[in-house]
N, C-alpha and C. Protein backbone atom coordinates (compact mmCIF):
# COMPACT_ATOMS: atom_id res chain seq x y z
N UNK A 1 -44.95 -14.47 -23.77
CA UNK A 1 -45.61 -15.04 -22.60
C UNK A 1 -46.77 -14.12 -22.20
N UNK A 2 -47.74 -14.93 -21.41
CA UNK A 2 -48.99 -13.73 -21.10
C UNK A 2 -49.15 -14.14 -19.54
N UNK A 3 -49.66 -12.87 -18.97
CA UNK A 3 -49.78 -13.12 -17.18
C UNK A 3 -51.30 -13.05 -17.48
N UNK A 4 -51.84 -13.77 -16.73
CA UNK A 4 -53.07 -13.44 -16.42
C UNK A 4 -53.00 -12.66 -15.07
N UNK A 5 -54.15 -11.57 -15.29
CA UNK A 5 -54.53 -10.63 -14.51
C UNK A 5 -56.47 -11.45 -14.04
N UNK A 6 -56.18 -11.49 -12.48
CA UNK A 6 -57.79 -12.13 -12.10
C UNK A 6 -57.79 -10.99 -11.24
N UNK A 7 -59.69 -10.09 -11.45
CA UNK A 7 -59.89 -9.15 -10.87
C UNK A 7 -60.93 -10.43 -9.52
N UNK A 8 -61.57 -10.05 -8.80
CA UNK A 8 -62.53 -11.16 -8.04
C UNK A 8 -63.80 -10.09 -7.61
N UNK A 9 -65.08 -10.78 -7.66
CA UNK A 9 -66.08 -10.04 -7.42
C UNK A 9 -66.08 -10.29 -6.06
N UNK A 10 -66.65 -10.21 -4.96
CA UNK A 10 -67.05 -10.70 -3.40
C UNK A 10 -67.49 -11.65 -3.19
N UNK A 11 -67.05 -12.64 -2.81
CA UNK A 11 -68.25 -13.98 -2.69
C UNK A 11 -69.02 -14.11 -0.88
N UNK A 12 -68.36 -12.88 -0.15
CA UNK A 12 -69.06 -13.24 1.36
C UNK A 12 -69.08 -11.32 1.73
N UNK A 13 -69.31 -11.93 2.94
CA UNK A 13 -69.34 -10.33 3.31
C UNK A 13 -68.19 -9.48 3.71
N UNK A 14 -67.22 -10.21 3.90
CA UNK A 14 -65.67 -9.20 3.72
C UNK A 14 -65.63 -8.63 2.44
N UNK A 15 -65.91 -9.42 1.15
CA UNK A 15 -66.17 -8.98 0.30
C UNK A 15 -66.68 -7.74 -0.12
N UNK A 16 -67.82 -7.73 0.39
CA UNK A 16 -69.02 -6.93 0.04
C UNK A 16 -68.81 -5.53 0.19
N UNK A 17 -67.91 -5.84 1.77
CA UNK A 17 -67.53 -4.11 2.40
C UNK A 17 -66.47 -4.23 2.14
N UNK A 18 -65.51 -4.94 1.36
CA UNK A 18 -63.87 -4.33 1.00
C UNK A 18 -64.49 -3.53 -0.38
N UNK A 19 -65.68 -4.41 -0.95
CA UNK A 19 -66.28 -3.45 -2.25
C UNK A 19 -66.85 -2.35 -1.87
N UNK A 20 -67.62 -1.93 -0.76
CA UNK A 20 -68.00 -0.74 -0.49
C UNK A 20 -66.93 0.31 -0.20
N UNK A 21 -66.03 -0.42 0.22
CA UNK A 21 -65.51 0.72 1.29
C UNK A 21 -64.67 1.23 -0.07
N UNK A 22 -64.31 0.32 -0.98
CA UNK A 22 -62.82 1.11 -2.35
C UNK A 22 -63.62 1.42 -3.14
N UNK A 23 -65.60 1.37 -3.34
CA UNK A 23 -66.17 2.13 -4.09
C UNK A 23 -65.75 1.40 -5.56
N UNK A 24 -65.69 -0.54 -5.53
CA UNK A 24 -65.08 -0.86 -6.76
C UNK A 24 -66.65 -1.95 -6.73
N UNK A 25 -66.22 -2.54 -7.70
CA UNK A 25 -67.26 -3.97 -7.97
C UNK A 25 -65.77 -5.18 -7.60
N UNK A 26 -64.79 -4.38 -7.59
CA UNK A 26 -63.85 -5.99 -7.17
C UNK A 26 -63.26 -5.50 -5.57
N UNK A 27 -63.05 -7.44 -4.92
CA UNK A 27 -62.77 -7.22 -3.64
C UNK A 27 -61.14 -7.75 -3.71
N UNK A 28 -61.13 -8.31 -4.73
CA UNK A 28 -59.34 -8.88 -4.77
C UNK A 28 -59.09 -9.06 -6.14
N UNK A 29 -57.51 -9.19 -6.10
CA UNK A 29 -56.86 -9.16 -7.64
C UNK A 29 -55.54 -10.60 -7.03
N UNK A 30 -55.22 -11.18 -8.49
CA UNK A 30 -53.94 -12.21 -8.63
C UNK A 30 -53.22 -12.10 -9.82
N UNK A 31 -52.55 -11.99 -9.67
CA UNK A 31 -51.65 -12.24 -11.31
C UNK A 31 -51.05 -14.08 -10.94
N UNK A 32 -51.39 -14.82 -12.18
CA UNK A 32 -50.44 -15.74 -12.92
C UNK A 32 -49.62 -15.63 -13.83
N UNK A 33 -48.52 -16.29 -13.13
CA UNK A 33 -46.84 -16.14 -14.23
C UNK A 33 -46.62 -17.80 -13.82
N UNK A 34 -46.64 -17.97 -15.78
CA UNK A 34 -45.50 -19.76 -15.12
C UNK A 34 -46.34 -20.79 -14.50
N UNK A 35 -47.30 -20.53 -14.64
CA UNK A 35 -48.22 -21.73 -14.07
C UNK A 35 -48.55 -21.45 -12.33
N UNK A 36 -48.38 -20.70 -11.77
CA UNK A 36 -48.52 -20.26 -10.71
C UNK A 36 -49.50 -18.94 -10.16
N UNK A 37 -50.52 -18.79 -9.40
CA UNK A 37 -51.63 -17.74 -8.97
C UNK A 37 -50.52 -16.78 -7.61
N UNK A 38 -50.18 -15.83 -8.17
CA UNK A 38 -49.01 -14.77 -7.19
C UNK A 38 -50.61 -13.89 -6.54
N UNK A 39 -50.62 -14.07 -4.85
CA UNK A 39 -51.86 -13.45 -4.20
C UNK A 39 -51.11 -12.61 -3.16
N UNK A 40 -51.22 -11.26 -2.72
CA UNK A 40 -51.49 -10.97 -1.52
C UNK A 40 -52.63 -10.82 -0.85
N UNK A 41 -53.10 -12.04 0.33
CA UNK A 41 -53.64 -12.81 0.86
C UNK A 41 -53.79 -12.61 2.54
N UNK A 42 -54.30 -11.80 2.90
CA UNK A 42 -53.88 -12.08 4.51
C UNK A 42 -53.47 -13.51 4.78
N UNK A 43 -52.83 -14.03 5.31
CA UNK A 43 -51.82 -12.94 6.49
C UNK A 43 -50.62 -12.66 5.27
N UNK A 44 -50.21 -13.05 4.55
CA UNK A 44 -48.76 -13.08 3.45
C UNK A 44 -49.31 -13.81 2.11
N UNK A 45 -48.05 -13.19 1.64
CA UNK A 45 -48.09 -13.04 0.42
C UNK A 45 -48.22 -14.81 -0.23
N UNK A 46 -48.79 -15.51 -1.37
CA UNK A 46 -48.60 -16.90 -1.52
C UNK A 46 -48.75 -16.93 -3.00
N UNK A 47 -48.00 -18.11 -3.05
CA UNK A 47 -47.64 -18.77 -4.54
C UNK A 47 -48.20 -19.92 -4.56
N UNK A 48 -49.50 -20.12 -5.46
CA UNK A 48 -49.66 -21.70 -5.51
C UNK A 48 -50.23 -22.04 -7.01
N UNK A 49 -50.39 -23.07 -6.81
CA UNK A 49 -50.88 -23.80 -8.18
C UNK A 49 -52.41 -23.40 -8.73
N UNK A 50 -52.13 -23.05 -10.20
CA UNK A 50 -53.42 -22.65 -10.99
C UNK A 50 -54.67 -23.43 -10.45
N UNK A 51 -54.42 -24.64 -10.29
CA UNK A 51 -55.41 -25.77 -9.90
C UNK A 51 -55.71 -25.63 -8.77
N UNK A 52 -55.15 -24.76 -7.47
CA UNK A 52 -55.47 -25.22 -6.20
C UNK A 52 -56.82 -24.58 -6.11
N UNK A 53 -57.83 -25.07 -4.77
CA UNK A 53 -59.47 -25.02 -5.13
C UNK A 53 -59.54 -23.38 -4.16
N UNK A 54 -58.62 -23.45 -3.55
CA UNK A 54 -59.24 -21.62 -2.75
C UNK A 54 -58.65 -20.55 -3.85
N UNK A 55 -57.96 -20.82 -4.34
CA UNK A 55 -58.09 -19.54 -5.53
C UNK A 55 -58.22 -19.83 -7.01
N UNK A 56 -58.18 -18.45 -8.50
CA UNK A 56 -58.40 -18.77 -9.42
C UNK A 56 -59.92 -18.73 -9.31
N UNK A 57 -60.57 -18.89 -10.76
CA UNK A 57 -62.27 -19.10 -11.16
C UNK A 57 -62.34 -20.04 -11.79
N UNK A 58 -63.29 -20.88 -11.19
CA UNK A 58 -64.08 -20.55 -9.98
C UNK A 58 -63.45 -21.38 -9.27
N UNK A 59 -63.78 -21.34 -7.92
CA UNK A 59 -64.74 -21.14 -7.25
C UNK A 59 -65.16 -19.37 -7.54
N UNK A 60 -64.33 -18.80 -7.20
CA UNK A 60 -65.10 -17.23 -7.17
C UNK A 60 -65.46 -16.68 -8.72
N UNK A 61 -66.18 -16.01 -8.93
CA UNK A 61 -66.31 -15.44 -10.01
C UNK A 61 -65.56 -13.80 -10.07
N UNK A 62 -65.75 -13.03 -11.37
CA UNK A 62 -65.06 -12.00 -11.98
C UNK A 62 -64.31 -12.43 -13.21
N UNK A 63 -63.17 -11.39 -13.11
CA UNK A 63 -62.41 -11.64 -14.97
C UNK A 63 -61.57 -11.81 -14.74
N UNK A 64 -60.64 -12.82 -15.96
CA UNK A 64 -59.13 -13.45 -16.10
C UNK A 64 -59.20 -12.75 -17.08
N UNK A 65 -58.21 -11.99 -17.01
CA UNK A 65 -57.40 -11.27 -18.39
C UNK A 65 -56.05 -11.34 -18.94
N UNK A 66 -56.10 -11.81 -19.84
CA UNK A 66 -54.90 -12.12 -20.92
C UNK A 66 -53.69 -10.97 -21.16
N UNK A 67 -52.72 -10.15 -20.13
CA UNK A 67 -51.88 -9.61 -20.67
C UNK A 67 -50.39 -9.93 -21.08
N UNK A 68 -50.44 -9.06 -22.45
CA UNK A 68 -49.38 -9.63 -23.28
C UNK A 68 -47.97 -9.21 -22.38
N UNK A 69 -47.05 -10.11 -22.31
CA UNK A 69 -45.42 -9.61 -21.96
C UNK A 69 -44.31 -10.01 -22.84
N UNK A 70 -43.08 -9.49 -23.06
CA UNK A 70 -42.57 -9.68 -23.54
C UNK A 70 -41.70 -11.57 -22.67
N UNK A 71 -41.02 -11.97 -22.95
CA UNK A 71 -39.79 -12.82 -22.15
C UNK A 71 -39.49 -11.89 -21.69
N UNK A 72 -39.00 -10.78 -21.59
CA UNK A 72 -37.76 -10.60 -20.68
C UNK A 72 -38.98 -9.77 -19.30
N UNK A 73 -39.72 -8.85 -19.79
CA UNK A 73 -40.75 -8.39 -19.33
C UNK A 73 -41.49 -9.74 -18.03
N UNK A 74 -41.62 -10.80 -18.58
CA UNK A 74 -42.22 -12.10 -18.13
C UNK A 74 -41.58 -12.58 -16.81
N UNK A 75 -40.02 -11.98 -17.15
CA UNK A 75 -39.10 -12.37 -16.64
C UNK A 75 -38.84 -11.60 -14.91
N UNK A 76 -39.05 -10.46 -15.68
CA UNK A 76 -39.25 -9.31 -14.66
C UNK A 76 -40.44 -9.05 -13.03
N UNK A 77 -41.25 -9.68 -14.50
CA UNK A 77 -42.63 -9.80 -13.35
C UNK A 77 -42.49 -10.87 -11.95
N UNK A 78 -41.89 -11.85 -12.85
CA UNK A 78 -41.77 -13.37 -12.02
C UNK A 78 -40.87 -12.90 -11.07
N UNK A 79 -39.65 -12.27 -11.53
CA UNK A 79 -38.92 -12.06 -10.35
C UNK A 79 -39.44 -11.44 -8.66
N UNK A 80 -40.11 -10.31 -9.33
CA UNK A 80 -40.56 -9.57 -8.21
C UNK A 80 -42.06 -10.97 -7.80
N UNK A 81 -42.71 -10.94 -7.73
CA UNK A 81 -44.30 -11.76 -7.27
C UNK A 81 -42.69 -12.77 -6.47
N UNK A 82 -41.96 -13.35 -7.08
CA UNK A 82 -40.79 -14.71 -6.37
C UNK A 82 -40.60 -13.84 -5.14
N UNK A 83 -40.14 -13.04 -5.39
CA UNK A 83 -39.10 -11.86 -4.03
C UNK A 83 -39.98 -11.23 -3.31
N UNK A 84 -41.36 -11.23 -3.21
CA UNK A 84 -42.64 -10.96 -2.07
C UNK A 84 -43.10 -12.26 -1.78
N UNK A 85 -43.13 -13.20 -2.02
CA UNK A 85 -43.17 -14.49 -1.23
C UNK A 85 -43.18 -14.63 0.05
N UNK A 86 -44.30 -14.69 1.08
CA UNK A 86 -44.10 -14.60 2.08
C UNK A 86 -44.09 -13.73 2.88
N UNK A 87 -44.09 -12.44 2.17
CA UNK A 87 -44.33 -11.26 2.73
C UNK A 87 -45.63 -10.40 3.45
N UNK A 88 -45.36 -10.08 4.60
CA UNK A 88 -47.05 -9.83 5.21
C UNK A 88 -47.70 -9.20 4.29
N UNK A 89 -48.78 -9.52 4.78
CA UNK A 89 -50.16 -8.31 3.61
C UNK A 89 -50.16 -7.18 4.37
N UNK A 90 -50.41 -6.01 3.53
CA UNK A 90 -51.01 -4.85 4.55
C UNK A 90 -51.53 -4.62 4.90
N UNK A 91 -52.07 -5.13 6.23
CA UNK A 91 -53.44 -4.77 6.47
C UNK A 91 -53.45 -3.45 7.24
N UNK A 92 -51.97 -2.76 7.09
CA UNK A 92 -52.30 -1.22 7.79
C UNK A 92 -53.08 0.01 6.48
N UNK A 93 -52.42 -0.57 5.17
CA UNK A 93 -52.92 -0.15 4.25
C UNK A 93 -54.76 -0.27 3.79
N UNK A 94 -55.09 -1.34 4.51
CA UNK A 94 -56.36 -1.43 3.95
C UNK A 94 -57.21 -1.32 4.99
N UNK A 95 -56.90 -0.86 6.44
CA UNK A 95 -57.25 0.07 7.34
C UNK A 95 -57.11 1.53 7.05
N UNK A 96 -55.95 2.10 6.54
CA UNK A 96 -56.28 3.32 5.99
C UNK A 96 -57.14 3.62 4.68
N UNK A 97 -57.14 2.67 4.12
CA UNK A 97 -58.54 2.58 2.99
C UNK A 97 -59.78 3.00 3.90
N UNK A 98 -59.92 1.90 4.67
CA UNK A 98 -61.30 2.14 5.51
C UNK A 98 -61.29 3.25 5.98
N UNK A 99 -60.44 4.11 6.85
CA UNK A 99 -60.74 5.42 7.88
C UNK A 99 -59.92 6.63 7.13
N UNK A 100 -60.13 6.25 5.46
CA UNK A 100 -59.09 7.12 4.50
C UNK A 100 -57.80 7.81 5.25
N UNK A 101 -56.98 7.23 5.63
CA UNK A 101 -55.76 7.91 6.11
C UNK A 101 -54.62 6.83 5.30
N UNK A 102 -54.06 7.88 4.10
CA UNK A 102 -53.19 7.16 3.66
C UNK A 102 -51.95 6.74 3.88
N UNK A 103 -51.48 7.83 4.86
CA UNK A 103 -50.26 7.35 5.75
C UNK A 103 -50.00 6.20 6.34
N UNK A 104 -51.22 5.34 6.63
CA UNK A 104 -51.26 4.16 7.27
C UNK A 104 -50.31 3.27 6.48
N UNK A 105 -50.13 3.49 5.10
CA UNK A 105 -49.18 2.47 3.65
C UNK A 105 -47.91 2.13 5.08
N UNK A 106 -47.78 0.40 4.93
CA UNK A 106 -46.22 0.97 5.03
C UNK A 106 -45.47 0.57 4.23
N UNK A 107 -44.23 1.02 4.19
CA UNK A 107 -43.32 1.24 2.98
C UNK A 107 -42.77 -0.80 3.04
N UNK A 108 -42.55 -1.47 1.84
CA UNK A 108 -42.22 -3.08 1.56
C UNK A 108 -43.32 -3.68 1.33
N UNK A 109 -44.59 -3.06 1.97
CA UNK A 109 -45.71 -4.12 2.08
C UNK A 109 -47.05 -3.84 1.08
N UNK A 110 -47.58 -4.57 0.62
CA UNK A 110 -48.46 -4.73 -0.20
C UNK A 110 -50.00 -5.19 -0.13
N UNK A 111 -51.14 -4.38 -0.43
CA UNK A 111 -52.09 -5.25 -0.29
C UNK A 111 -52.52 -5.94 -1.89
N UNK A 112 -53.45 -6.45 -2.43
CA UNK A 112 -53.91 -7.42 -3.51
C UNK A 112 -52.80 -6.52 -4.69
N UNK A 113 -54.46 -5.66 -4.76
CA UNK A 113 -54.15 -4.53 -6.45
C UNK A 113 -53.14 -4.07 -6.44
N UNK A 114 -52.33 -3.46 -5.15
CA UNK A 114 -50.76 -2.84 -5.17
C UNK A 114 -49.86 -4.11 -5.71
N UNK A 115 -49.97 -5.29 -5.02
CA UNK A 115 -48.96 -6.36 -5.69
C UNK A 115 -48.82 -6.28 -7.37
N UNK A 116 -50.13 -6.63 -7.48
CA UNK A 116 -50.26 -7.41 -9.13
C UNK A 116 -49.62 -6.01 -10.08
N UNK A 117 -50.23 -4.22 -9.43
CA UNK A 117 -49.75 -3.33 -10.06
C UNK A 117 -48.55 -3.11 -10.00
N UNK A 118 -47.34 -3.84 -8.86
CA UNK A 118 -46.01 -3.47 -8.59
C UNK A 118 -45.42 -4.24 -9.46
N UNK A 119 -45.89 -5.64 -9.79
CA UNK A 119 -45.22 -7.03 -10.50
C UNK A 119 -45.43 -6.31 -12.23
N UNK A 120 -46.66 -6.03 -12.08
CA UNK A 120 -46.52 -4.61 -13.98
C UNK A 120 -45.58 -3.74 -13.74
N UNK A 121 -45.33 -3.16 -12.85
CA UNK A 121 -44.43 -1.93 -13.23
C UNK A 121 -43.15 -2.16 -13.15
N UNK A 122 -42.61 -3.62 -12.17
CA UNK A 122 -41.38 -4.16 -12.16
C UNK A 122 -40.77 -4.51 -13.93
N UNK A 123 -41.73 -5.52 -14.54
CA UNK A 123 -41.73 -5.55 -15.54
C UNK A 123 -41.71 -4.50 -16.81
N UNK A 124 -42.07 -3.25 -16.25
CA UNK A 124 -42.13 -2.48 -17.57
C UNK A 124 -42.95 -1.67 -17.77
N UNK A 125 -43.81 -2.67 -17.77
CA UNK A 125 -45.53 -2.38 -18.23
C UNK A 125 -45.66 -0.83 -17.48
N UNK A 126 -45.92 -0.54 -16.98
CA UNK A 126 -46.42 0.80 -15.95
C UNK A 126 -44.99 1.68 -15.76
N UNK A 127 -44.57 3.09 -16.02
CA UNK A 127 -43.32 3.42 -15.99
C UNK A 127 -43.67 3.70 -14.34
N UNK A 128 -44.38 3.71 -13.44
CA UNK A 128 -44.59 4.02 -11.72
C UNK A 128 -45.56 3.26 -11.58
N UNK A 129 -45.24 2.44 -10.19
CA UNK A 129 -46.40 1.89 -9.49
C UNK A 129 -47.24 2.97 -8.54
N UNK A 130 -48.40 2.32 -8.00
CA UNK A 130 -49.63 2.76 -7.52
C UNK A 130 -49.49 2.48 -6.07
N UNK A 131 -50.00 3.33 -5.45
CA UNK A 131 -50.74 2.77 -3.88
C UNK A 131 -51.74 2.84 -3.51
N UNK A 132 -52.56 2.20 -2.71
CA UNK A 132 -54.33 2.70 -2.80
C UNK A 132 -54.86 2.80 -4.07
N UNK A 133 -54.43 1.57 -5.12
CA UNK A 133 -55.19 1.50 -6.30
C UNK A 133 -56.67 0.39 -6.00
N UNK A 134 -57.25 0.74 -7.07
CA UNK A 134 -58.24 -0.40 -7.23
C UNK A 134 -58.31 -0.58 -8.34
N UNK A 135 -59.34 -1.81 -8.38
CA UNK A 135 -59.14 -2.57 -9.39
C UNK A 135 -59.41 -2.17 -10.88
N UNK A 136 -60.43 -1.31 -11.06
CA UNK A 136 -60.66 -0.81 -11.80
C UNK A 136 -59.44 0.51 -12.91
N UNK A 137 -58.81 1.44 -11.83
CA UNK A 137 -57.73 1.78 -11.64
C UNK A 137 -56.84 0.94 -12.23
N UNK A 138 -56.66 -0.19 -12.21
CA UNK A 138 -55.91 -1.37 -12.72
C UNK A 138 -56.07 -1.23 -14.15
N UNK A 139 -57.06 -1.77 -14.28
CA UNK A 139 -57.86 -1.65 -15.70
C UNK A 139 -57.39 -1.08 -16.47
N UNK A 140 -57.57 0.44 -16.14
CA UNK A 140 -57.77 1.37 -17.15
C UNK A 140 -56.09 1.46 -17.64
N UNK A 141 -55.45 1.76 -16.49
CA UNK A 141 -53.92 1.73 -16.51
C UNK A 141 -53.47 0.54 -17.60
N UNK A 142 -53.80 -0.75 -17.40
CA UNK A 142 -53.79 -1.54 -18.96
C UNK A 142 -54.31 -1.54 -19.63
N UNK A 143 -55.27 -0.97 -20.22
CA UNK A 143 -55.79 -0.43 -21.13
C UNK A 143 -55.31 0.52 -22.30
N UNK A 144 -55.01 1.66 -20.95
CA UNK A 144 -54.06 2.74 -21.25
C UNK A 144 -52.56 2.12 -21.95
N UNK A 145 -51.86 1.26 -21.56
CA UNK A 145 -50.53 0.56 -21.63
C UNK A 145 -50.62 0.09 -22.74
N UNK A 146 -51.84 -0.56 -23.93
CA UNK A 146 -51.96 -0.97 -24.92
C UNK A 146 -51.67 -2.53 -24.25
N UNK A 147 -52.33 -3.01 -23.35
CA UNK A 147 -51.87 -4.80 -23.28
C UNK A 147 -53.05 -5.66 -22.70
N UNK A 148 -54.32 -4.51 -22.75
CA UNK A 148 -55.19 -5.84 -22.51
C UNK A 148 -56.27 -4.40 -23.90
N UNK A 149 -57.50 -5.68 -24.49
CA UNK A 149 -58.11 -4.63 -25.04
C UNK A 149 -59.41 -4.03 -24.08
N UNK A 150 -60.38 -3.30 -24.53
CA UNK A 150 -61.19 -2.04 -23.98
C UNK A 150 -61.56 -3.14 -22.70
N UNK A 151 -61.52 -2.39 -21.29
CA UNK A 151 -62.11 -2.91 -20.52
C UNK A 151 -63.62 -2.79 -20.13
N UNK A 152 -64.04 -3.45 -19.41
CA UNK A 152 -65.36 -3.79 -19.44
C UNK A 152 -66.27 -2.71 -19.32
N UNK A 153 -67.58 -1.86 -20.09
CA UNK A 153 -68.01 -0.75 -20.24
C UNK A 153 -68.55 -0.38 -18.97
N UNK A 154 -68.05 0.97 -18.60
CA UNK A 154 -68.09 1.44 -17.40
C UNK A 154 -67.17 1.26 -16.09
N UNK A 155 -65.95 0.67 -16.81
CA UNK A 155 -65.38 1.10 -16.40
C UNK A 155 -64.57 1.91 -15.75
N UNK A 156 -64.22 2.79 -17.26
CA UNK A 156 -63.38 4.28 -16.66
C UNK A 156 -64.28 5.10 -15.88
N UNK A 157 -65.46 4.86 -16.05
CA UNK A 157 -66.61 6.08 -15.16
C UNK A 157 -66.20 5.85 -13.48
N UNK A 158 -66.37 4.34 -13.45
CA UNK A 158 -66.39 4.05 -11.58
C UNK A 158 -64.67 4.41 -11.73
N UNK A 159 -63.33 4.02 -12.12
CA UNK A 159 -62.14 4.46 -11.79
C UNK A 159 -62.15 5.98 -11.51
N UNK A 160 -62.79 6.79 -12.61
CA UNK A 160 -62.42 8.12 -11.95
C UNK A 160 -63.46 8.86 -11.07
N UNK A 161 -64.19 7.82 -10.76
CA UNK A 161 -65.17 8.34 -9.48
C UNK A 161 -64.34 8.07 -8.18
N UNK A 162 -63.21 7.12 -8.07
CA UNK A 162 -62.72 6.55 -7.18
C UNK A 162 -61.93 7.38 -6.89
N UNK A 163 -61.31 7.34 -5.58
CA UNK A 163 -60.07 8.22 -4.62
C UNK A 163 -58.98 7.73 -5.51
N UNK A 164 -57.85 8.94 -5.99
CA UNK A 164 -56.67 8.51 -6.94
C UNK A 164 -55.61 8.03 -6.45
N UNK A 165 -54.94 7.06 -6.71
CA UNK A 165 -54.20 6.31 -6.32
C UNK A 165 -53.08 7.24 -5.92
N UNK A 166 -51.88 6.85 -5.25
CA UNK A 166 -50.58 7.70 -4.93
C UNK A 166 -49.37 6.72 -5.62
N UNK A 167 -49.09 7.28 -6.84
CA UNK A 167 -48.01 6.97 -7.51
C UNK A 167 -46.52 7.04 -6.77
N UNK A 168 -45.88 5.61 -6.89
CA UNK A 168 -45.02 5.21 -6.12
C UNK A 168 -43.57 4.88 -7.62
N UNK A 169 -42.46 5.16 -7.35
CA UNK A 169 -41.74 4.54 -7.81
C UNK A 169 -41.65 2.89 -8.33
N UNK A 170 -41.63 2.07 -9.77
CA UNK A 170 -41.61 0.93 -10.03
C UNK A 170 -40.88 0.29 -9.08
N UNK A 171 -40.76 -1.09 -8.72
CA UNK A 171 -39.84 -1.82 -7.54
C UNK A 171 -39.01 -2.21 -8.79
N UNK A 172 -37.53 -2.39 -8.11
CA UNK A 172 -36.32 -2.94 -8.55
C UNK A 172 -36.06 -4.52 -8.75
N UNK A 173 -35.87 -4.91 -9.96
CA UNK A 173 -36.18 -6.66 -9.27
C UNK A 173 -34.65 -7.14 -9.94
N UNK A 174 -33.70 -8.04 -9.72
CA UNK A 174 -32.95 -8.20 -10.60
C UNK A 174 -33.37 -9.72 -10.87
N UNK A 175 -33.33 -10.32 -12.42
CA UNK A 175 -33.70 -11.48 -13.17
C UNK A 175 -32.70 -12.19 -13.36
């Protein structure tokens, strides 16, 4: 089975300064499992259909990327993105992005890139999840993992120009 990984460029001006402020070219991330777009979304977390018109490309532009999973791996992922369903977004986390105070994280909650990176590491893919990752950060980390090929050039330059993420324990999911 393969998840798609969607990074999103900005299409307005929340955009623009969620891109300034994480120092990325992306303002949001989704993973698809199963026919379904898994978002953390202000206000909570949502599950909807590949087809629905506010998410997925286009309307917005950026990259869908093809990563490989095993079934059981597949299995793993789905569980966890199922079991944040509904769950608030962080927006204390992406206030401490803005006024860099990372303490602001709170512990259950997730913003975009932390989801899609927690639903990899539930699965396998990543032996620790991330906090205060970006997207790029993302990237490289699958890259690194051997499951997507070379990401887009210039990449790794803007990731390690970026503030380093705070490695978190994988989440527990049972399948």
């Amino acid at each position: 089975m393969t998840a798609i990984v969607r990074l999103y460029r900005p299409s307005d001006f929340a955009g623009r300064l969620i891109c300034w402020r994480l120092e990325s070219d992306y303002s949001h991330a989704t993973i698809e499992l199963d026919g379904l777009i898994y978002s953390a979304t202000f206000p909570h977390i949502v599950a909807v259909a590949e087809n629905d018109p506010s998410f997925g490309m286009p309307p917005r532009q950026g990259l869908a990327l093809e990563v490989r999973l095993s079934d059981d791996e597949a299995a793993r992922a789905l569980a966890y993105c199922r079991s944040m369903v509904g769950s608030d977004y962080d927006v204390l986390a992406m206030l401490g992005w803005a006024f860099r105070i990372e303490r602001m994280q709170r512990p259950g909650h997730v913003y975009c890139f932390e989801y899609v990176a927690d639903a990899l590491a539930a699965a396998g893919v990543f032996q620790q999840s991330k906090r205060l990752i970006t997207g790029e950060q993302l990237l490289n980390d699958l890259y690194r993992a051997g499951r997507i090929a070379e990401p887009p050039a210039g990449t790794a330059r803007i990731a390690w120009a970026q503030r380093r993420p705070v490695t978190v324990r994988a989440p527990k999911v049972t399948t």
